[in-house]
C-alpha atoms as a PDB file:
ATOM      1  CA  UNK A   1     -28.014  29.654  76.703  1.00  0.00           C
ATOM      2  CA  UNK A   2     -27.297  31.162  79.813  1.00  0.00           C
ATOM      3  CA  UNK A   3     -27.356  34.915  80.268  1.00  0.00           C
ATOM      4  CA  UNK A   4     -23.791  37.251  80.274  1.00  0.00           C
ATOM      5  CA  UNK A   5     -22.688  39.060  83.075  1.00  0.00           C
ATOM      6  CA  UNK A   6     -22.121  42.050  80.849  1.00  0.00           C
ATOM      7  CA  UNK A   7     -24.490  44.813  80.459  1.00  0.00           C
ATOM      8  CA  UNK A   8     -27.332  44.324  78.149  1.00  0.00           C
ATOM      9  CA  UNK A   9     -26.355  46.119  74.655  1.00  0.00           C
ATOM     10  CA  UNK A  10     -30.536  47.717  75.092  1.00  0.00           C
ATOM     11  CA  UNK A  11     -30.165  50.093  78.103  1.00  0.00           C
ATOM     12  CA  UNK A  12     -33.187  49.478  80.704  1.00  0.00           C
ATOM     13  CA  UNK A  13     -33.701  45.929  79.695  1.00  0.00           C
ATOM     14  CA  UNK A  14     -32.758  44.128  82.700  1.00  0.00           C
ATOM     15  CA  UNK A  15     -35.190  46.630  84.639  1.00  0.00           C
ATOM     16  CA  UNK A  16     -37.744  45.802  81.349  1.00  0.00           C
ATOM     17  CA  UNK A  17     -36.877  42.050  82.537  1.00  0.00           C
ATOM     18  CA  UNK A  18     -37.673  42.720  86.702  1.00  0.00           C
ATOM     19  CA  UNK A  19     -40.905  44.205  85.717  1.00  0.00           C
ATOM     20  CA  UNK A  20     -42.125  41.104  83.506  1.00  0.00           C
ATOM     21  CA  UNK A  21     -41.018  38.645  86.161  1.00  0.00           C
ATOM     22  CA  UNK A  22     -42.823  40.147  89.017  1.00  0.00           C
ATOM     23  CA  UNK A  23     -45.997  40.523  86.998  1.00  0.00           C
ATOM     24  CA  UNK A  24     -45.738  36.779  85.586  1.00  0.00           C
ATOM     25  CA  UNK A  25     -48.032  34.364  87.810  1.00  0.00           C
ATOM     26  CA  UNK A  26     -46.061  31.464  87.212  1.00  0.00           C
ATOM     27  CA  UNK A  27     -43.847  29.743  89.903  1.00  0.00           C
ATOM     28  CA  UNK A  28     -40.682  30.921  88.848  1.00  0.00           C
ATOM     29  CA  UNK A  29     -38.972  28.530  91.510  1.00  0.00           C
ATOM     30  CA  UNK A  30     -40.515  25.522  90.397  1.00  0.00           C
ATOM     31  CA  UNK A  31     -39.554  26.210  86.754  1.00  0.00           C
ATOM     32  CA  UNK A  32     -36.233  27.157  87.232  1.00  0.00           C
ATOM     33  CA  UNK A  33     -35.362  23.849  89.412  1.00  0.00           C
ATOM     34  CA  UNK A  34     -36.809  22.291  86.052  1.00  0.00           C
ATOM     35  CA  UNK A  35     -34.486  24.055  83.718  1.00  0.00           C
ATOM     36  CA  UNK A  36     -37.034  26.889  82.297  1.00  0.00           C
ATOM     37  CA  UNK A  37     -35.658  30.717  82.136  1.00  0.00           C
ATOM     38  CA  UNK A  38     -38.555  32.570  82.289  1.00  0.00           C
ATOM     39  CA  UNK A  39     -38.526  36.142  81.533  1.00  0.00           C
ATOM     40  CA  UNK A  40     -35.288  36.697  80.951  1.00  0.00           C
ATOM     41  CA  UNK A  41     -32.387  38.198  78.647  1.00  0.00           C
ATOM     42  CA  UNK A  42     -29.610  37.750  76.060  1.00  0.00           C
ATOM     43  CA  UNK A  43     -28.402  41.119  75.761  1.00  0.00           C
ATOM     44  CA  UNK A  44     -31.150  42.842  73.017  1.00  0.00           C
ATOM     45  CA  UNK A  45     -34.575  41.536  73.362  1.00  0.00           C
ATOM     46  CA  UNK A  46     -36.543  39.850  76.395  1.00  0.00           C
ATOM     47  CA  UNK A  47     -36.999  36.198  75.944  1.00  0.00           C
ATOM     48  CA  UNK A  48     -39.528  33.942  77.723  1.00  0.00           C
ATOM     49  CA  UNK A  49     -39.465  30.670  78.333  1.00  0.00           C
ATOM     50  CA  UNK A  50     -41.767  28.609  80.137  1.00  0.00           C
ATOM     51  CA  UNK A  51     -43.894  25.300  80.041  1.00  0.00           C
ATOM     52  CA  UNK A  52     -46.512  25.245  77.544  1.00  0.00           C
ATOM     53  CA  UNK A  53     -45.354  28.122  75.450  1.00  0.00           C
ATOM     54  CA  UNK A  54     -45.339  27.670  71.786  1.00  0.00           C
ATOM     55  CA  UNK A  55     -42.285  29.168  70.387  1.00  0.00           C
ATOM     56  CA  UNK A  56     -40.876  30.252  66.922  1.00  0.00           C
ATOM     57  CA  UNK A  57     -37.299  29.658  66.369  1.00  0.00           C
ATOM     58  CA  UNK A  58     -34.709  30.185  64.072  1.00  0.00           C
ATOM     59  CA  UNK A  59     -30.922  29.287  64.254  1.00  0.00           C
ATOM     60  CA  UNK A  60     -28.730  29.788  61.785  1.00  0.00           C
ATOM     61  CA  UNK A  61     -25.043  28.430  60.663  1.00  0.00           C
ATOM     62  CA  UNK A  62     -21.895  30.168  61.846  1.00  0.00           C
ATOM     63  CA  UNK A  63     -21.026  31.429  58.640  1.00  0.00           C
ATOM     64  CA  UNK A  64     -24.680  33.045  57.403  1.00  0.00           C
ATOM     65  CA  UNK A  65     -23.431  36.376  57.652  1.00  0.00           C
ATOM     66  CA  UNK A  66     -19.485  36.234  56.426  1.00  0.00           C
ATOM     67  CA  UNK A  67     -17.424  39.297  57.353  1.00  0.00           C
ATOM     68  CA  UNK A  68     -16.519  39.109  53.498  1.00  0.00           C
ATOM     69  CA  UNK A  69     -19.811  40.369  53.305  1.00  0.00           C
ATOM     70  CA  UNK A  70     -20.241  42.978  56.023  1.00  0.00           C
ATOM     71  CA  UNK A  71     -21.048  46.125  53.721  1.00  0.00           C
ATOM     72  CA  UNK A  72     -24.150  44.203  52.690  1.00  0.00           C
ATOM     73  CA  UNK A  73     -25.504  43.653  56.371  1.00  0.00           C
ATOM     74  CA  UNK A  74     -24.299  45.527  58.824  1.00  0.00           C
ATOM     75  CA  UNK A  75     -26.863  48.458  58.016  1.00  0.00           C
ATOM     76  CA  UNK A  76     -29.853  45.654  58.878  1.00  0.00           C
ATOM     77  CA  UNK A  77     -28.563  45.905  62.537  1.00  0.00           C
ATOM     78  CA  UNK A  78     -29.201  49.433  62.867  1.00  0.00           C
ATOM     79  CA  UNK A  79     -33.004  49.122  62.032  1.00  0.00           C
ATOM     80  CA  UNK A  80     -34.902  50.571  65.420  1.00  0.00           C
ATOM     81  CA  UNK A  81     -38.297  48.496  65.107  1.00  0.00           C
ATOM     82  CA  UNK A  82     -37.162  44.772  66.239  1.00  0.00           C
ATOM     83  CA  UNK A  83     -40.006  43.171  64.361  1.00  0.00           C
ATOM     84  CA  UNK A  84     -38.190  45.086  60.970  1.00  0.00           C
ATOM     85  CA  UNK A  85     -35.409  44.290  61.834  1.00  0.00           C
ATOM     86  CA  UNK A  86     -35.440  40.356  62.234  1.00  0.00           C
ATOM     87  CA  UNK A  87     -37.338  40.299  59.313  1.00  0.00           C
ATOM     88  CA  UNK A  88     -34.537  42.150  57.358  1.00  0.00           C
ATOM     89  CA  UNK A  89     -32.040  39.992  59.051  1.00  0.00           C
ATOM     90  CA  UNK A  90     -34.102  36.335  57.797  1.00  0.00           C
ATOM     91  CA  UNK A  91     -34.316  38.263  54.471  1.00  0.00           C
ATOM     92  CA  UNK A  92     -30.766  38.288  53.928  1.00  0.00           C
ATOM     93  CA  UNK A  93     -30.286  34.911  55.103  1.00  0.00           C
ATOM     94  CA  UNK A  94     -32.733  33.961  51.970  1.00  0.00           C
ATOM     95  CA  UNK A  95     -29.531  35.080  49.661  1.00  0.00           C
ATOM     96  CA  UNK A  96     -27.399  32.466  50.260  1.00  0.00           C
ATOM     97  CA  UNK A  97     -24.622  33.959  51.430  1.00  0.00           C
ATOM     98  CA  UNK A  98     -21.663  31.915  53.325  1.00  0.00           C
ATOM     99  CA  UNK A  99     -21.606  27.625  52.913  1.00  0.00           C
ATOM    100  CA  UNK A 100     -25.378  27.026  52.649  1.00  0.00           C
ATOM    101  CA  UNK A 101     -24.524  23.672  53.688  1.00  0.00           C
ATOM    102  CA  UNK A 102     -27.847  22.715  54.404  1.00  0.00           C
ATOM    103  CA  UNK A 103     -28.727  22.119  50.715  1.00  0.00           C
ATOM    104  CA  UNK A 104     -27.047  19.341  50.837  1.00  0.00           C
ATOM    105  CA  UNK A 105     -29.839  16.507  51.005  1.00  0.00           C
ATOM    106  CA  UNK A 106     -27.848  14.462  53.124  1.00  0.00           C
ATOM    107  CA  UNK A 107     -26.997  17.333  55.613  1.00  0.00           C
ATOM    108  CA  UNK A 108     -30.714  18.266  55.716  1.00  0.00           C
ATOM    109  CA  UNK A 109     -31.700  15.120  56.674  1.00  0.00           C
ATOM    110  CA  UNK A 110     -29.651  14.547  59.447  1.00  0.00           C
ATOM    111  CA  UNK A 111     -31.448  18.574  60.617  1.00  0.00           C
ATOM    112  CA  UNK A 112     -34.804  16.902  59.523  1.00  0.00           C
ATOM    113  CA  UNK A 113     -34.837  13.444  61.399  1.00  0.00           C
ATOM    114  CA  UNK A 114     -33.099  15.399  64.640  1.00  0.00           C
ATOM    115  CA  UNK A 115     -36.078  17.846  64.941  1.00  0.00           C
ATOM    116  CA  UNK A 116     -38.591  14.841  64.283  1.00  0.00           C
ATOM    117  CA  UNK A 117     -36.801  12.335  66.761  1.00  0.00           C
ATOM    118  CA  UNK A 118     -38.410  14.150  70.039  1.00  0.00           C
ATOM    119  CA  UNK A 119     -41.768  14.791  68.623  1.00  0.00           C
ATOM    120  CA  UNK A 120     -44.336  13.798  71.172  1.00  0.00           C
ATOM    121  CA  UNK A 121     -41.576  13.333  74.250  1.00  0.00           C
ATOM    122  CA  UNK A 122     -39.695  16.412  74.685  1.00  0.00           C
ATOM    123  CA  UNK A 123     -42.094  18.941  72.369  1.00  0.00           C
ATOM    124  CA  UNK A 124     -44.707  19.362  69.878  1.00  0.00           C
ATOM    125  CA  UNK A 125     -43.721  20.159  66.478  1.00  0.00           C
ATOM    126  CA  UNK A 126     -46.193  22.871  64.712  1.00  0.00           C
ATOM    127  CA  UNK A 127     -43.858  23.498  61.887  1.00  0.00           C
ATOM    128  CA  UNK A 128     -40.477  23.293  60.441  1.00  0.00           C
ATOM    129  CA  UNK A 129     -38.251  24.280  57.256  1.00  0.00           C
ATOM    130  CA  UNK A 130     -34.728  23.472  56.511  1.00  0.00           C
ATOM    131  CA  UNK A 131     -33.058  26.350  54.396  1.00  0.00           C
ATOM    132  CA  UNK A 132     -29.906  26.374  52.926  1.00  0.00           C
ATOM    133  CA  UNK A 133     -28.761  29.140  55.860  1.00  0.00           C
ATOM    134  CA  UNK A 134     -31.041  28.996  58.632  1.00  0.00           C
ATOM    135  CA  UNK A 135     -33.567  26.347  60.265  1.00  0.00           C
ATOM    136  CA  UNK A 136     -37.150  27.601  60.981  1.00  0.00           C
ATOM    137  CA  UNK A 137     -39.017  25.349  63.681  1.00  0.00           C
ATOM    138  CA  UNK A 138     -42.651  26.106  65.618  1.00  0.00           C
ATOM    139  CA  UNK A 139     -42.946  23.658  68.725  1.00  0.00           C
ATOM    140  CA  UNK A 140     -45.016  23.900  71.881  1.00  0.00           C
ATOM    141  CA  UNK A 141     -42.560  23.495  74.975  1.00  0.00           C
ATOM    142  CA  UNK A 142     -43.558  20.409  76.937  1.00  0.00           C
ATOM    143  CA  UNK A 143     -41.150  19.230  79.690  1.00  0.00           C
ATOM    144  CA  UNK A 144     -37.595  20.766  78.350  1.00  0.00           C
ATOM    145  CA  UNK A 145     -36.589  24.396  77.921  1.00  0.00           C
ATOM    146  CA  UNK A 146     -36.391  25.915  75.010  1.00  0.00           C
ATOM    147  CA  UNK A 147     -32.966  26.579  75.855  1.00  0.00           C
ATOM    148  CA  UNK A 148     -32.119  22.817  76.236  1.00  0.00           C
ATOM    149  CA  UNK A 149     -34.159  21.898  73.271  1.00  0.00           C
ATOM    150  CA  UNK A 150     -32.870  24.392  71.075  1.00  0.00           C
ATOM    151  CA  UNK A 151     -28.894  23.268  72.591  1.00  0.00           C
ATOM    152  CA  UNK A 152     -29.380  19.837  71.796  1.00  0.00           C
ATOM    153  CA  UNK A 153     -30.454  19.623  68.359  1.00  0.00           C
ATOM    154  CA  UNK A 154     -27.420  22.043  67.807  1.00  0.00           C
ATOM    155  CA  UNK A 155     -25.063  19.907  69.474  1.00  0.00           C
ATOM    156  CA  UNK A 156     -26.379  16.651  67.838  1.00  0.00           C
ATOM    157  CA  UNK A 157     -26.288  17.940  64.578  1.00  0.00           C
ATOM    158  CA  UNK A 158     -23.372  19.280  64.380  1.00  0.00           C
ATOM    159  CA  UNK A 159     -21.456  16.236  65.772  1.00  0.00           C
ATOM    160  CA  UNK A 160     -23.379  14.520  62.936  1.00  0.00           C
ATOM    161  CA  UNK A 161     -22.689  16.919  60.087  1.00  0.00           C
ATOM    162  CA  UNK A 162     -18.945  17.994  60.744  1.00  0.00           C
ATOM    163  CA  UNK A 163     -17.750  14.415  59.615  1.00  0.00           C
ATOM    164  CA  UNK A 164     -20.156  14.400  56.168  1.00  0.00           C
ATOM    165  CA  UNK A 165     -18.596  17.816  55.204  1.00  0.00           C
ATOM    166  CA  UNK A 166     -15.151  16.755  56.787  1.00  0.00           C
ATOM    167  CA  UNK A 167     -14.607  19.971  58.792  1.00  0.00           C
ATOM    168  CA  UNK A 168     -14.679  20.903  62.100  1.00  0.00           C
ATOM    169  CA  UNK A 169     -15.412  23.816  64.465  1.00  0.00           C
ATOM    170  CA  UNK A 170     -18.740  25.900  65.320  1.00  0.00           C
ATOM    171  CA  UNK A 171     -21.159  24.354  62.491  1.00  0.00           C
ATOM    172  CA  UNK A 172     -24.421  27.256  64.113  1.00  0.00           C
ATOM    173  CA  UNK A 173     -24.069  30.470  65.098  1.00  0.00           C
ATOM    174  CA  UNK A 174     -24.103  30.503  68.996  1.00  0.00           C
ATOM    175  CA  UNK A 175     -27.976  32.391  69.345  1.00  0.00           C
ATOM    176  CA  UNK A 176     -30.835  31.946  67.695  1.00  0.00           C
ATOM    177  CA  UNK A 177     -34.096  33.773  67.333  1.00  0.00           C
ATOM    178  CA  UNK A 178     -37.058  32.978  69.241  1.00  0.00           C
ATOM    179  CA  UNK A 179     -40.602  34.888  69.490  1.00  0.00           C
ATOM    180  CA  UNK A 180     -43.635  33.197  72.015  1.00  0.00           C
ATOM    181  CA  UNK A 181     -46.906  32.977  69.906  1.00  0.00           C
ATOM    182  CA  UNK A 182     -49.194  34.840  71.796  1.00  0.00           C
ATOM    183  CA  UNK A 183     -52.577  33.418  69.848  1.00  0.00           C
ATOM    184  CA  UNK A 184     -53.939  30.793  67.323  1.00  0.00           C
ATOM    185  CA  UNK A 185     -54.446  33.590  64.884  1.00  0.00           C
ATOM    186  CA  UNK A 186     -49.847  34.529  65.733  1.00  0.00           C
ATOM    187  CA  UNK A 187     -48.908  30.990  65.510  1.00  0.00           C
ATOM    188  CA  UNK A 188     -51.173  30.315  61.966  1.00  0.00           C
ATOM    189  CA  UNK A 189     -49.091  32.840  60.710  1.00  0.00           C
ATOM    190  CA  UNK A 190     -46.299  31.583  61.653  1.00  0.00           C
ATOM    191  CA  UNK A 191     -46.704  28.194  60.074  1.00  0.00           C
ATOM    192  CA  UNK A 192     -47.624  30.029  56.829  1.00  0.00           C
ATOM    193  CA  UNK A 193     -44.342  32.320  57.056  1.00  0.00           C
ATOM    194  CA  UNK A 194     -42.112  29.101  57.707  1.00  0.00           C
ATOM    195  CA  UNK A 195     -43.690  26.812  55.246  1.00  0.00           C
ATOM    196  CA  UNK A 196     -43.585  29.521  52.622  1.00  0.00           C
ATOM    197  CA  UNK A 197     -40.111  29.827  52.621  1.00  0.00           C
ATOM    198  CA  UNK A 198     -38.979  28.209  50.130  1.00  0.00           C
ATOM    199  CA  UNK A 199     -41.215  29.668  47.498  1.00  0.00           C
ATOM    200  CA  UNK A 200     -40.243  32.939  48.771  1.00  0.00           C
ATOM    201  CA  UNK A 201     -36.868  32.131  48.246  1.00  0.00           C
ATOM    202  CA  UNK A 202     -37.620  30.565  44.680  1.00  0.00           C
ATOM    203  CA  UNK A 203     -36.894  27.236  45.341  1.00  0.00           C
ATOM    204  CA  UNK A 204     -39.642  25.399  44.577  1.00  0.00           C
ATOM    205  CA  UNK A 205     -43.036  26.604  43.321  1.00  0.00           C
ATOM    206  CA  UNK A 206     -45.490  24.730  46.384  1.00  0.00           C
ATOM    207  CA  UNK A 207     -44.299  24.929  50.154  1.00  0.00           C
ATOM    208  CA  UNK A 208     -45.335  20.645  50.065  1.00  0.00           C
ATOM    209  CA  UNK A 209     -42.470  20.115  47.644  1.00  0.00           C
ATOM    210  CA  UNK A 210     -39.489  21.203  49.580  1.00  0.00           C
ATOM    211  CA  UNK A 211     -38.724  17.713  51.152  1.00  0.00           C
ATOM    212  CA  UNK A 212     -37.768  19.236  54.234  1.00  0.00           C
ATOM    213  CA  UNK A 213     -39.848  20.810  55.776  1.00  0.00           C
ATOM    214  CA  UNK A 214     -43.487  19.795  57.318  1.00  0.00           C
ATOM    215  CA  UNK A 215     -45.633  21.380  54.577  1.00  0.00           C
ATOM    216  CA  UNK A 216     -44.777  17.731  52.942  1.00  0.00           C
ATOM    217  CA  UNK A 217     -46.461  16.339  56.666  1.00  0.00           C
ATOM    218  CA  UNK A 218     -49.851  18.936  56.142  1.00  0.00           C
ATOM    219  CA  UNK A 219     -52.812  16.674  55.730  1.00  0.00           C
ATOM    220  CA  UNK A 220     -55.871  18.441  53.648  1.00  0.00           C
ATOM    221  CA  UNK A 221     -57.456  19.536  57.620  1.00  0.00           C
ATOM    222  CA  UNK A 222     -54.130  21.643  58.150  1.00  0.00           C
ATOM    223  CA  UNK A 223     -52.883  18.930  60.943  1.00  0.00           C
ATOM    224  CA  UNK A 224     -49.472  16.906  60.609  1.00  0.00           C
ATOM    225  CA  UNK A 225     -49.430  13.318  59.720  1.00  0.00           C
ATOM    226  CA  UNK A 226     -46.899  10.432  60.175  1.00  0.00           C
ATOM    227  CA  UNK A 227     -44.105  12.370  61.835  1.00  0.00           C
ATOM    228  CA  UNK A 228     -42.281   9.549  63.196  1.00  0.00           C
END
């Protein structure tokens, strides 16, 4: 996604921006040319992406937070602390509010086998859960973006699941949410916080029997087996 022309909404994060990119020893050139952002902005938070990051993302559908609905949300976007306030945000997504059309099995699937389908090419999957609002996924960044990565399996999808529901229009919300592991110890976590989900939410009592997500994948040593 390609960064507005309008102010950021966080005053002094452009100059927050300037400041990471000049300390950043990467080749900013060379990445750019290759489709790779860097240090850079979508109006709140910095981003980063770059080649061999391992990112945590989370998009969600169009309709996860219906304007029916506002009085029950719209005081989560006025939490300071980002970190509390994402995880308010994905805490509310957990309700169920809007289509959840991704309970459907057949809807899921199509998500599922689209996230699989570049494993090993494009990225590395680390982890991934299908919800019935939003889509959890942990993948080291290989040769894409995460911006192109993240825009494709979007745009596939949703040409794929707009006929099965027989609608049409925006099927995600336009963002997502993405946060660069910084450690083993980060990104553990974050396989444990996505693969969790659905027993968080109640939905099944194990993380390996959701059938989709890659808890189902987890071999007894903690790696993934069989993904394609």
């Amino acid at each position: 996604m390609s960064r507005s022309a309008d102010p950021p909404h966080n005053p002094g994060l452009r100059e927050l921006i300037a400041q990471k990119r000049r300390w950043s020893a990467r080749d900013a050139r060379k990445d750019a040319e290759a489709g790779f952002q860097g240090w850079h902005e979508r109006g709140y938070l910095p981003h980063r992406d770059e080649p061999g990051l391992t990112q945590f993302v989370t998009f969600r559908l169009a309709d996860a937070f219906p304007a029916s609905c506002r009085s029950e949300w719209s005081a989560l976007l006025q939490i300071e602390r980002n970190a509390d306030r994402r995880r308010q945000l994905e805490a509310y997504l957990d309700l169920g509010r809007g289509s959840c059309c991704l309970r459907l099995g057949k809807v899921a699937e199509v998500i599922d086998c689209a996230l699989r389908h570049f494993h090993g090419r494009r990225y590395e999957l680390r982890s991934w859960v299908i919800m019935p609002n939003p889509v959890h996924v942990l993948f080291k960044i290989t040769f894409a973006s995460m911006t192109r990565i993240v825009g494709d399996w979007k745009r596939f999808t949703a040409r794929e699941v707009n006929p099965i529901l027989r609608r049409s229009g925006p099927l995600w919300h336009e963002d997502y949410w993405d946060t660069y592991m910084r450690n083993s110890a980060h990104e553990l976590k974050a396989v444990r916080y996505i693969e969790n989900n659905p027993v968080k939410g109640r939905l099944v009592r194990s993380p390996e029997e959701w059938p989709w997500s890659s808890a189902r994948f987890r071999g007894k040593d903690g790696r993934l087996l069989g993904l394609l």
